[in-house]
C-alpha atoms as a PDB file:
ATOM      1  CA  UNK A   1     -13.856   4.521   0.450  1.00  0.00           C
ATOM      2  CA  UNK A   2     -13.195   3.909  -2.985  1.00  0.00           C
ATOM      3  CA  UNK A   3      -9.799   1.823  -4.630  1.00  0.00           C
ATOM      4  CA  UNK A   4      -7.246   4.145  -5.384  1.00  0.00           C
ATOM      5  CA  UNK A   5      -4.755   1.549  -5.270  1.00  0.00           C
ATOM      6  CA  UNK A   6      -4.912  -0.991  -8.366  1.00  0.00           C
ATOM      7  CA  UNK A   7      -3.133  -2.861 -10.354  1.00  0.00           C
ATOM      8  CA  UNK A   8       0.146  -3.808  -9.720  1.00  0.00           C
ATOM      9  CA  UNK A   9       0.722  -1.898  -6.564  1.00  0.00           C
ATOM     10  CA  UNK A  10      -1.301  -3.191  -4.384  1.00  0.00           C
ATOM     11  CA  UNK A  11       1.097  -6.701  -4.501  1.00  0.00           C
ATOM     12  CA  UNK A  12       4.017  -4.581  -4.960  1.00  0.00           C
ATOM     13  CA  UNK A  13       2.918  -2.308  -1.744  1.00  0.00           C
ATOM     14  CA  UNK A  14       2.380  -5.803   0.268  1.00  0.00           C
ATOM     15  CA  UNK A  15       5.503  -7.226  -0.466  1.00  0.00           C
ATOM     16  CA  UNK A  16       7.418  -4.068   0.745  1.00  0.00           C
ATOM     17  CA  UNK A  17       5.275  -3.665   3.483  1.00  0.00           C
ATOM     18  CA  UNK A  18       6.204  -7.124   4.991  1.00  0.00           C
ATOM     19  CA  UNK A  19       9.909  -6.634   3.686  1.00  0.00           C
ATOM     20  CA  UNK A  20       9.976  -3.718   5.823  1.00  0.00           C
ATOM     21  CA  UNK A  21       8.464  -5.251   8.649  1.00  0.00           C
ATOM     22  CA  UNK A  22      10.651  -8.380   8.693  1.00  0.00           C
ATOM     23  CA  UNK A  23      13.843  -6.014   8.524  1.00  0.00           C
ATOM     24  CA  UNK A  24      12.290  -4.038  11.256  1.00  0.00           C
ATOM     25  CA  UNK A  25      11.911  -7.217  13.467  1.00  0.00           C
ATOM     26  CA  UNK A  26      14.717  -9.424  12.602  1.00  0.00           C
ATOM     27  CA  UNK A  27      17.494  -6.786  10.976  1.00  0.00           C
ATOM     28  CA  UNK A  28      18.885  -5.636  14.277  1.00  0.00           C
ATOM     29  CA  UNK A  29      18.935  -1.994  13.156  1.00  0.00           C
ATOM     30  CA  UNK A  30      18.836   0.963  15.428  1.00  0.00           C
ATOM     31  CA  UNK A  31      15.942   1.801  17.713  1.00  0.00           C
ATOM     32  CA  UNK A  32      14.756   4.929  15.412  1.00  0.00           C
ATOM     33  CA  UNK A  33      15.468   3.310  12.243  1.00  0.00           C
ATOM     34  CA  UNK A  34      13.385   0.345  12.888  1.00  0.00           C
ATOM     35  CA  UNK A  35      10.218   2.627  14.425  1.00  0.00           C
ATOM     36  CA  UNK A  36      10.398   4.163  11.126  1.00  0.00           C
ATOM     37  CA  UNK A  37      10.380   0.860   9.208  1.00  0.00           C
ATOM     38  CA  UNK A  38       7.379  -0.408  10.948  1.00  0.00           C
ATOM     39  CA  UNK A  39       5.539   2.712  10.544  1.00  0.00           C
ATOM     40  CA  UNK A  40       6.267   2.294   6.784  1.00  0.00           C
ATOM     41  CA  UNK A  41       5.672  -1.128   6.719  1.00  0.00           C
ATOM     42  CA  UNK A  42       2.439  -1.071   8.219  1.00  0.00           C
ATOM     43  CA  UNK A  43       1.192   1.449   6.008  1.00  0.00           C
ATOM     44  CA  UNK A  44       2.279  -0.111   2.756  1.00  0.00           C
ATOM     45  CA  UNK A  45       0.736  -3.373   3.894  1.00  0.00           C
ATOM     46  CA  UNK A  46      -2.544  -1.764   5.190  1.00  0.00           C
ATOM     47  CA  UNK A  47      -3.381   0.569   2.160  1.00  0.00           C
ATOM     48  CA  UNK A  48      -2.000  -2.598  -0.028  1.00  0.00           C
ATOM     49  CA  UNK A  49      -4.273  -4.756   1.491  1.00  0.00           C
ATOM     50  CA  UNK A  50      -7.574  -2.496   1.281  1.00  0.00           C
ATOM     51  CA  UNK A  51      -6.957  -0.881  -2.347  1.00  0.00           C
ATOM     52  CA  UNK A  52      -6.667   2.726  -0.299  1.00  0.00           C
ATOM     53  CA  UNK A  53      -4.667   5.213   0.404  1.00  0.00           C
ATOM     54  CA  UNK A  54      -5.314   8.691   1.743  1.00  0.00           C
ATOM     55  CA  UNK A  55      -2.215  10.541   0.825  1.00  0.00           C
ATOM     56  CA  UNK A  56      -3.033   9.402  -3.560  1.00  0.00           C
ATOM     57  CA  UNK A  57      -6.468  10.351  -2.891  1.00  0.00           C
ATOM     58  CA  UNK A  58      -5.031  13.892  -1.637  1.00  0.00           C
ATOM     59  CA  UNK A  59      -2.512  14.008  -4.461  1.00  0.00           C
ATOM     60  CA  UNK A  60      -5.336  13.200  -7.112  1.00  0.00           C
ATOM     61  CA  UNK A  61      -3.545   9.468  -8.265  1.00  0.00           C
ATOM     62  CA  UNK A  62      -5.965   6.696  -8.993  1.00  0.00           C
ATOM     63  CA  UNK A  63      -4.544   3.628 -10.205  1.00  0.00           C
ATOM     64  CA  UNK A  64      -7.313   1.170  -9.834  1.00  0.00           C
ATOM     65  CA  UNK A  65      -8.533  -0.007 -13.331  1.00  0.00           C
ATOM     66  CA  UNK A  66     -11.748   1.835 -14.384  1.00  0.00           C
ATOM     67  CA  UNK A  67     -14.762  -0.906 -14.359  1.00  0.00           C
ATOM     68  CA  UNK A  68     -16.761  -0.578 -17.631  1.00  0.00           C
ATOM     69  CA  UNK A  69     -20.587  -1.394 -17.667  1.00  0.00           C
ATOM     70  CA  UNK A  70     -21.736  -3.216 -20.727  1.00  0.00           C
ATOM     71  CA  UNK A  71     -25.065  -1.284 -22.296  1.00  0.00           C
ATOM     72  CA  UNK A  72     -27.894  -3.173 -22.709  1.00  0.00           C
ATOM     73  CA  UNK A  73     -29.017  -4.329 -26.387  1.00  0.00           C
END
């Protein structure tokens, strides 16, 4: 696997992945609603967490920073 995920989403995706899994656990919302937040929360936090993610890799999106190699002299 190569990062996909750079940058300032990868903090951004882990924040909203454990926002959504905190409202999931503690927000007392509905039994399908909060499925669907941990689903989403998990994800965010996972691909957040290992600089991947499948579905920008299928989409063509890259938004790690490029590494440049210094030539030699």
């Amino acid at each position: 696997m190569t990062c996909n995920v750079g940058g300032i989403e990868r903090p951004i995706r882990m924040v909203l992945g454990l926002v959504l899994l905190a409202l999931a656990t503690f927000g007392g919302l509905p039994s399908g609603w909060m499925i669907a937040f941990y689903i989403v929360g998990a994800v965010a936090l996972l691909t957040g967490a290992i600089g991947y993610c499948p579905a920008w890799m299928l989409l063509g999106i890259n938004t790690c920073a490029m590494k440049t190699t210094k030539k030699a002299a």
